[in-house]
Each structure stands twice: as C-alpha cells, then as structure tokens.
N, C-alpha and C. Protein backbone atom coordinates (compact mmCIF):
# COMPACT_ATOMS: atom_id res chain seq x y z
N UNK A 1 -16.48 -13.65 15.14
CA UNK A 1 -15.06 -13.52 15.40
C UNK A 1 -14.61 -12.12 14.99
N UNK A 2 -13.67 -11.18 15.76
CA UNK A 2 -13.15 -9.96 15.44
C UNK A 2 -12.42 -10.06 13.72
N UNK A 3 -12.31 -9.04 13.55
CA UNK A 3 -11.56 -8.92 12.14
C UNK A 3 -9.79 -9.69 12.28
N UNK A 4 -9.56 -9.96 11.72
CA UNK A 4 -7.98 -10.68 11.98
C UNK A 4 -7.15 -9.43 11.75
N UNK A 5 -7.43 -8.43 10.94
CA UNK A 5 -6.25 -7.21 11.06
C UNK A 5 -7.37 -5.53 11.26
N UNK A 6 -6.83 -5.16 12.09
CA UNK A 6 -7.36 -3.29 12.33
C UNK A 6 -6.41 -2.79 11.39
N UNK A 7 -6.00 -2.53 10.68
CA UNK A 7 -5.20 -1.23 9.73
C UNK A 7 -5.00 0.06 11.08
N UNK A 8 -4.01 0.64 11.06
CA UNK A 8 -3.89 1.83 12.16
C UNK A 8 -4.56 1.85 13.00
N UNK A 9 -4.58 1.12 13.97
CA UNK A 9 -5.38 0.64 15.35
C UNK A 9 -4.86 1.58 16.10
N UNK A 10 -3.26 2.29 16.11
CA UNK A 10 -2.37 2.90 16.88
C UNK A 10 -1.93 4.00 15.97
N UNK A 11 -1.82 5.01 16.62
CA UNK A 11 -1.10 6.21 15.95
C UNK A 11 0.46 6.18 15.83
N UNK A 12 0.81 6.73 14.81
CA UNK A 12 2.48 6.72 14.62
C UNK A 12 2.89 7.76 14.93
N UNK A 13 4.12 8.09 15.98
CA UNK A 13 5.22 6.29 16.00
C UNK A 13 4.33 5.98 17.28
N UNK A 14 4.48 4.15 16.91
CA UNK A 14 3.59 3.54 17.73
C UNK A 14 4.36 3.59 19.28
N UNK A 15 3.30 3.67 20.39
CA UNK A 15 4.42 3.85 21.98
C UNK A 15 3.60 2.57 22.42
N UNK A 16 5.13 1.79 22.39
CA UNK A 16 4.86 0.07 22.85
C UNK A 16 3.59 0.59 24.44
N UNK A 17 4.05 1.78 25.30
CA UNK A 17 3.23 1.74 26.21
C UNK A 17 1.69 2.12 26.41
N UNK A 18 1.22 2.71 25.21
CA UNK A 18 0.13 2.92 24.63
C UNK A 18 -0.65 1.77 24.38
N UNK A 19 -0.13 0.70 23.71
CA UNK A 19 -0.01 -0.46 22.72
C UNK A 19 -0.54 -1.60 24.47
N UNK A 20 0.10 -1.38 25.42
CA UNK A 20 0.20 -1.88 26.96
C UNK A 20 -0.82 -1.90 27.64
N UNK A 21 -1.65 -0.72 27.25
CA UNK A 21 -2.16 0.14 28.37
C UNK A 21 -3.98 -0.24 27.36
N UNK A 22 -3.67 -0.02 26.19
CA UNK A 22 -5.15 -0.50 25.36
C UNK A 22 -5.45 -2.20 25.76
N UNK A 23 -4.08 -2.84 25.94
CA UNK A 23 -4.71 -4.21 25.80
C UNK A 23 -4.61 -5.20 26.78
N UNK A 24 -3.96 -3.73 27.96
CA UNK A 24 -4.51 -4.12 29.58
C UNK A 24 -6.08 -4.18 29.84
N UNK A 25 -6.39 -2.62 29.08
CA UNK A 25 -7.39 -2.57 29.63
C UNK A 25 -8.96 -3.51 28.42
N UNK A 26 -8.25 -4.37 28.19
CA UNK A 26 -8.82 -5.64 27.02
C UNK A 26 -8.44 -6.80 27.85
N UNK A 27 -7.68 -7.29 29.12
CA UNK A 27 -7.43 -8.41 29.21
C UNK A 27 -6.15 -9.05 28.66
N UNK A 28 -5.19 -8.64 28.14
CA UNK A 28 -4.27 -8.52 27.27
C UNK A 28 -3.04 -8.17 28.10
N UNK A 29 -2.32 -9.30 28.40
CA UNK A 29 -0.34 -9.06 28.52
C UNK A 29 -0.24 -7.79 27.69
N UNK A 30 1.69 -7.71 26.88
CA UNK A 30 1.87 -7.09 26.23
C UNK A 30 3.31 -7.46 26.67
N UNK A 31 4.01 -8.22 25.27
CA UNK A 31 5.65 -8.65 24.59
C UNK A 31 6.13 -7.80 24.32
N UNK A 32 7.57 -7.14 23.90
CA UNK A 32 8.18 -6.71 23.40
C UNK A 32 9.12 -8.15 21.81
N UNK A 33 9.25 -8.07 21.09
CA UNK A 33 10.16 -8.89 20.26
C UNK A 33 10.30 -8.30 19.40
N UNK A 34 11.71 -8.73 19.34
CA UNK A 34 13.16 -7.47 18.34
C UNK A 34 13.71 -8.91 17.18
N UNK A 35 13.32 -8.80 15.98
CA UNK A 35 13.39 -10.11 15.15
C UNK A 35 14.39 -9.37 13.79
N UNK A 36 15.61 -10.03 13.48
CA UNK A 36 16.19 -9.90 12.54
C UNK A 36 15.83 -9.73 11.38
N UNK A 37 16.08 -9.00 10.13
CA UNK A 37 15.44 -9.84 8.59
C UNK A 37 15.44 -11.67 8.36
N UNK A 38 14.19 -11.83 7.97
CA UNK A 38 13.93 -13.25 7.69
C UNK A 38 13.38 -14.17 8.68
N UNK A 39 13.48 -13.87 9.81
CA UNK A 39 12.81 -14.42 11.15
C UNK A 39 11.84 -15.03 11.11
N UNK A 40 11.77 -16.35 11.17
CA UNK A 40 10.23 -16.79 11.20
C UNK A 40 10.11 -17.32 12.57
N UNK A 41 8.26 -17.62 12.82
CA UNK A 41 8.39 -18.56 13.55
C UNK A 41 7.42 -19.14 13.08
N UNK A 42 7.29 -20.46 13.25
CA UNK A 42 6.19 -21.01 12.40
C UNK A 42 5.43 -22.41 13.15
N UNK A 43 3.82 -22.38 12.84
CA UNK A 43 3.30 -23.50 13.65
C UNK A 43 3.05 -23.63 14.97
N UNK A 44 2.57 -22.11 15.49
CA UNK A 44 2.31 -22.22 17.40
C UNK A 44 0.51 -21.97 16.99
N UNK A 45 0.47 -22.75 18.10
CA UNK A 45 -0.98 -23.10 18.41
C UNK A 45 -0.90 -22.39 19.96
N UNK A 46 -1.71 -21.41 20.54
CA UNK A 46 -1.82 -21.38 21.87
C UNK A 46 -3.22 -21.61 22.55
N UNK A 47 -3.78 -21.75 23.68
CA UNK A 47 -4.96 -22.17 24.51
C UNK A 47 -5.36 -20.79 24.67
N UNK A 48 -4.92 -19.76 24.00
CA UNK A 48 -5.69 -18.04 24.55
C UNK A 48 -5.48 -17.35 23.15
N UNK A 49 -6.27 -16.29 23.57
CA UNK A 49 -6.64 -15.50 21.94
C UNK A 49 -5.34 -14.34 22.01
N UNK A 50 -4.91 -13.83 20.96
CA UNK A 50 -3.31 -13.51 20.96
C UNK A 50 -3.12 -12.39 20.18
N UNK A 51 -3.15 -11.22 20.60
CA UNK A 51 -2.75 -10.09 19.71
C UNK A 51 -1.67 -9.41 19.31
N UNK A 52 -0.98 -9.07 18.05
CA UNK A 52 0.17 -8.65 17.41
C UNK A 52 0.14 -7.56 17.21
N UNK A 53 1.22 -6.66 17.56
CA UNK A 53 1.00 -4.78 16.87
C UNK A 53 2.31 -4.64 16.21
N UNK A 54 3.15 -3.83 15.29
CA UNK A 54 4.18 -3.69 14.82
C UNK A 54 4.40 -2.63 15.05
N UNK A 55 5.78 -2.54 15.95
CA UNK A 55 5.85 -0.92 16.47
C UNK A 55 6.92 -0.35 15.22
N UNK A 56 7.66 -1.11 14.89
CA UNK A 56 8.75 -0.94 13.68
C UNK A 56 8.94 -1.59 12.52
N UNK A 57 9.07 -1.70 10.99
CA UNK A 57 9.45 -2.83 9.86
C UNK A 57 7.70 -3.53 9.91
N UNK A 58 7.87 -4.43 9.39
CA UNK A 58 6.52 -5.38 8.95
C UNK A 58 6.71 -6.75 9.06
N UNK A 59 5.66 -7.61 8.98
CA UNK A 59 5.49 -8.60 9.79
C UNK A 59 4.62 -9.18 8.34
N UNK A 60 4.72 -10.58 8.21
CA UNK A 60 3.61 -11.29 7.40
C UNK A 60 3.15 -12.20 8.41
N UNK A 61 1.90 -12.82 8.60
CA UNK A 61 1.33 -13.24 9.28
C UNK A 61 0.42 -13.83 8.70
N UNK A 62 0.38 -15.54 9.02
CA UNK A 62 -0.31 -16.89 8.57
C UNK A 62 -1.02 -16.99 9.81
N UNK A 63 -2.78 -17.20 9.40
CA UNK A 63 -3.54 -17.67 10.46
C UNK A 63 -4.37 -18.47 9.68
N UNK A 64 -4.32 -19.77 10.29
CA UNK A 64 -4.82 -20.63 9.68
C UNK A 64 -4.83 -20.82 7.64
N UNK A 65 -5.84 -20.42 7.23
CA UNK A 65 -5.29 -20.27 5.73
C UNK A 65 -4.93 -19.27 5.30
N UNK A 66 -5.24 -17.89 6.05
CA UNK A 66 -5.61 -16.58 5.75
C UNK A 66 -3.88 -16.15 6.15
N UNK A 67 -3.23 -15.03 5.53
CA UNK A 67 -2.16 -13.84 5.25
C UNK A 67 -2.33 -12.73 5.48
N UNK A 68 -1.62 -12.40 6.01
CA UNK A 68 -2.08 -10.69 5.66
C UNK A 68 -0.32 -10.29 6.06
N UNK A 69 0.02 -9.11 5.58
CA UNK A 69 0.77 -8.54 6.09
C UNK A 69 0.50 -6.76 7.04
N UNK A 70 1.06 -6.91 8.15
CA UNK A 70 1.05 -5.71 9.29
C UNK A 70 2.33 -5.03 9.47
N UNK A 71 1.83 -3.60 9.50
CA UNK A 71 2.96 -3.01 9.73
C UNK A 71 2.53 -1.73 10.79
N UNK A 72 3.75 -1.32 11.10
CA UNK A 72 3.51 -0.43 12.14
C UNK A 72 2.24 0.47 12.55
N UNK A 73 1.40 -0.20 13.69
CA UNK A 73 0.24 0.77 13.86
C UNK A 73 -0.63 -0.77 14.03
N UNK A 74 -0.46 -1.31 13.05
CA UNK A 74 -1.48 -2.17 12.92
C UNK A 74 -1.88 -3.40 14.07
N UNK A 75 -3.17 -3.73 14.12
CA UNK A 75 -3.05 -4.49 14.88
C UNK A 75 -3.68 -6.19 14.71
N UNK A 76 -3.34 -7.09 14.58
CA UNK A 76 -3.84 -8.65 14.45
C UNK A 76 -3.99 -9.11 15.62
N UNK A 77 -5.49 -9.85 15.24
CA UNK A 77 -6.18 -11.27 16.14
C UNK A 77 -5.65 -12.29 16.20
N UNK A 78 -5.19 -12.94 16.64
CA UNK A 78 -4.84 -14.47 16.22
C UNK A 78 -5.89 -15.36 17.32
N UNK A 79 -7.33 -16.16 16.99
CA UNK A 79 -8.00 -16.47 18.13
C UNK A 79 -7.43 -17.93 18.57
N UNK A 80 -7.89 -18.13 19.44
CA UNK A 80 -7.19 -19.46 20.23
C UNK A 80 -6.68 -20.78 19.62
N UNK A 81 -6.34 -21.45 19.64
CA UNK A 81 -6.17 -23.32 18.97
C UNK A 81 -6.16 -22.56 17.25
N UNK A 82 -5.73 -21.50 17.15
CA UNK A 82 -5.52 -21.35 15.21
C UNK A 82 -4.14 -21.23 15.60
N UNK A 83 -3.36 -22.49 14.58
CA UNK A 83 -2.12 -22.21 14.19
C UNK A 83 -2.23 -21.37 13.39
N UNK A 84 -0.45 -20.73 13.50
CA UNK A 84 -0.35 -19.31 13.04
C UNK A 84 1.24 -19.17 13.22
N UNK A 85 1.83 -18.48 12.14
CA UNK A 85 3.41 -17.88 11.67
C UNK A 85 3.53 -17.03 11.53
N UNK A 86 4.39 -16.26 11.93
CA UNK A 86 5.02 -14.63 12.06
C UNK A 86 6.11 -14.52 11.07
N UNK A 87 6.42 -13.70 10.21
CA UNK A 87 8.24 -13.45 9.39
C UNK A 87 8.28 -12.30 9.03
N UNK A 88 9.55 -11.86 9.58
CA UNK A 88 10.04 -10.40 9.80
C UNK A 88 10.22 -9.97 8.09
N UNK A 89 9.62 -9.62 6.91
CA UNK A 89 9.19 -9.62 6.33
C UNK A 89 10.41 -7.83 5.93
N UNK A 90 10.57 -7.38 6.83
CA UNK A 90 11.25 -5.98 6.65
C UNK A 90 12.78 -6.28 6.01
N UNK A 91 13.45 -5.20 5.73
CA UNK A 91 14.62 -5.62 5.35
C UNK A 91 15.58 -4.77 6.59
N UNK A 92 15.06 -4.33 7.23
CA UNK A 92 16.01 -4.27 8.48
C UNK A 92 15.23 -5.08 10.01
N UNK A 93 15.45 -4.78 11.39
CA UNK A 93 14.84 -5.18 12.31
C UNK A 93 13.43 -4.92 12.49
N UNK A 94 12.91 -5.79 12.65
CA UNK A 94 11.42 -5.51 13.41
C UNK A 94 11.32 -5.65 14.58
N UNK A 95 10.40 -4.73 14.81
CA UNK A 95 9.89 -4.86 16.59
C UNK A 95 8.34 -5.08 16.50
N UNK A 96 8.25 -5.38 17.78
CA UNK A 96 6.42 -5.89 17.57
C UNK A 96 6.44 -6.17 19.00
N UNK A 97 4.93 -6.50 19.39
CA UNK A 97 4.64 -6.22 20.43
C UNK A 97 3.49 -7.63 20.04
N UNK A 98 3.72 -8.69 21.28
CA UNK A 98 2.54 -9.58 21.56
C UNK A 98 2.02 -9.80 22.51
N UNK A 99 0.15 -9.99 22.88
CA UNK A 99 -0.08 -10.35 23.97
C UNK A 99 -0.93 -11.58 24.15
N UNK A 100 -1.55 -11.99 25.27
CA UNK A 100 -2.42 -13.18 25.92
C UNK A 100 -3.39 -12.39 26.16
N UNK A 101 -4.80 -12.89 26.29
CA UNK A 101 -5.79 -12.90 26.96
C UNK A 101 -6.12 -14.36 28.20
C-alpha cells in the first residue's frame, strides 16, 4: 500500500491546477473544497482510492486508526472501503483539493 502522507508532494503556493494535472495523469479527478474553522466530516467509506492535497490552512485526517495532520503541499492516500474524517484543523479557511481514481 502507498504511504498515507507525501510531506511536500507540491511546491508552494500550491496551483490547485498543478495538483489537476499530476493526478490526471494518475487516474485521479480533482475537488476544489473551501471548509470553515472546525469543519468536519466524518465516517465516508468510498468504492475508489481517494487523494487529499491542502492548497491553504491544514487538515487532520483519520484513516482507519491512523492520524496524521496535512498541510499545504502535502499530499494523502486514503485507499478504498477505509473509513476516514477530514477537520479543518486551521484557524482560518481551508482549501484542499480531492480526488477519485
């Protein structure tokens, strides 16, 4: 299984279309989501393997038992059928970027 977090996968400041264009050419959509302080979402399971980048603020991120927190640049695995929670973890807005395989 890939590592669950790359540390600076992306150069700063991260360009959501950069971020697009790496994980097109991976098989990979690519989200935009703009999340308030405190934002969670919690408990999605999806049928495809799912990658997170933080273009702005930081992100904590639950996969299965494992945490980590990501911040701008960085990039997370989330692989298929693993529940998994996102929380805007910053004290202003976060942005982030998610995709499908």
């Amino acid at each position: 299984m890939p590592e669950m977090v790359i540390p600076a996968k992306f150069a700063l400041p991260v360009s959501q279309e950069e971020v697009a264009q790496s994980w097109k050419e991976r098989g990979y959509s690519c989200h935009l989501f703009t999340d308030p302080p405190g934002q969670e979402w919690n408990g999605f399971v999806h049928r495809t393997n799912e990658l997170v980048t933080v273009l702005e603020g930081a992100l904590e991120l639950t996969i299965g038992e494992e945490s980590c927190i990501a911040g701008p640049g960085d990039e997370v695995f989330i692989p298929r059928d693993a529940v998994h929670s996102v929380k805007n973890i910053h004290a202003g807005t976060t942005q982030w970027v998610f995709g499908y395989d």
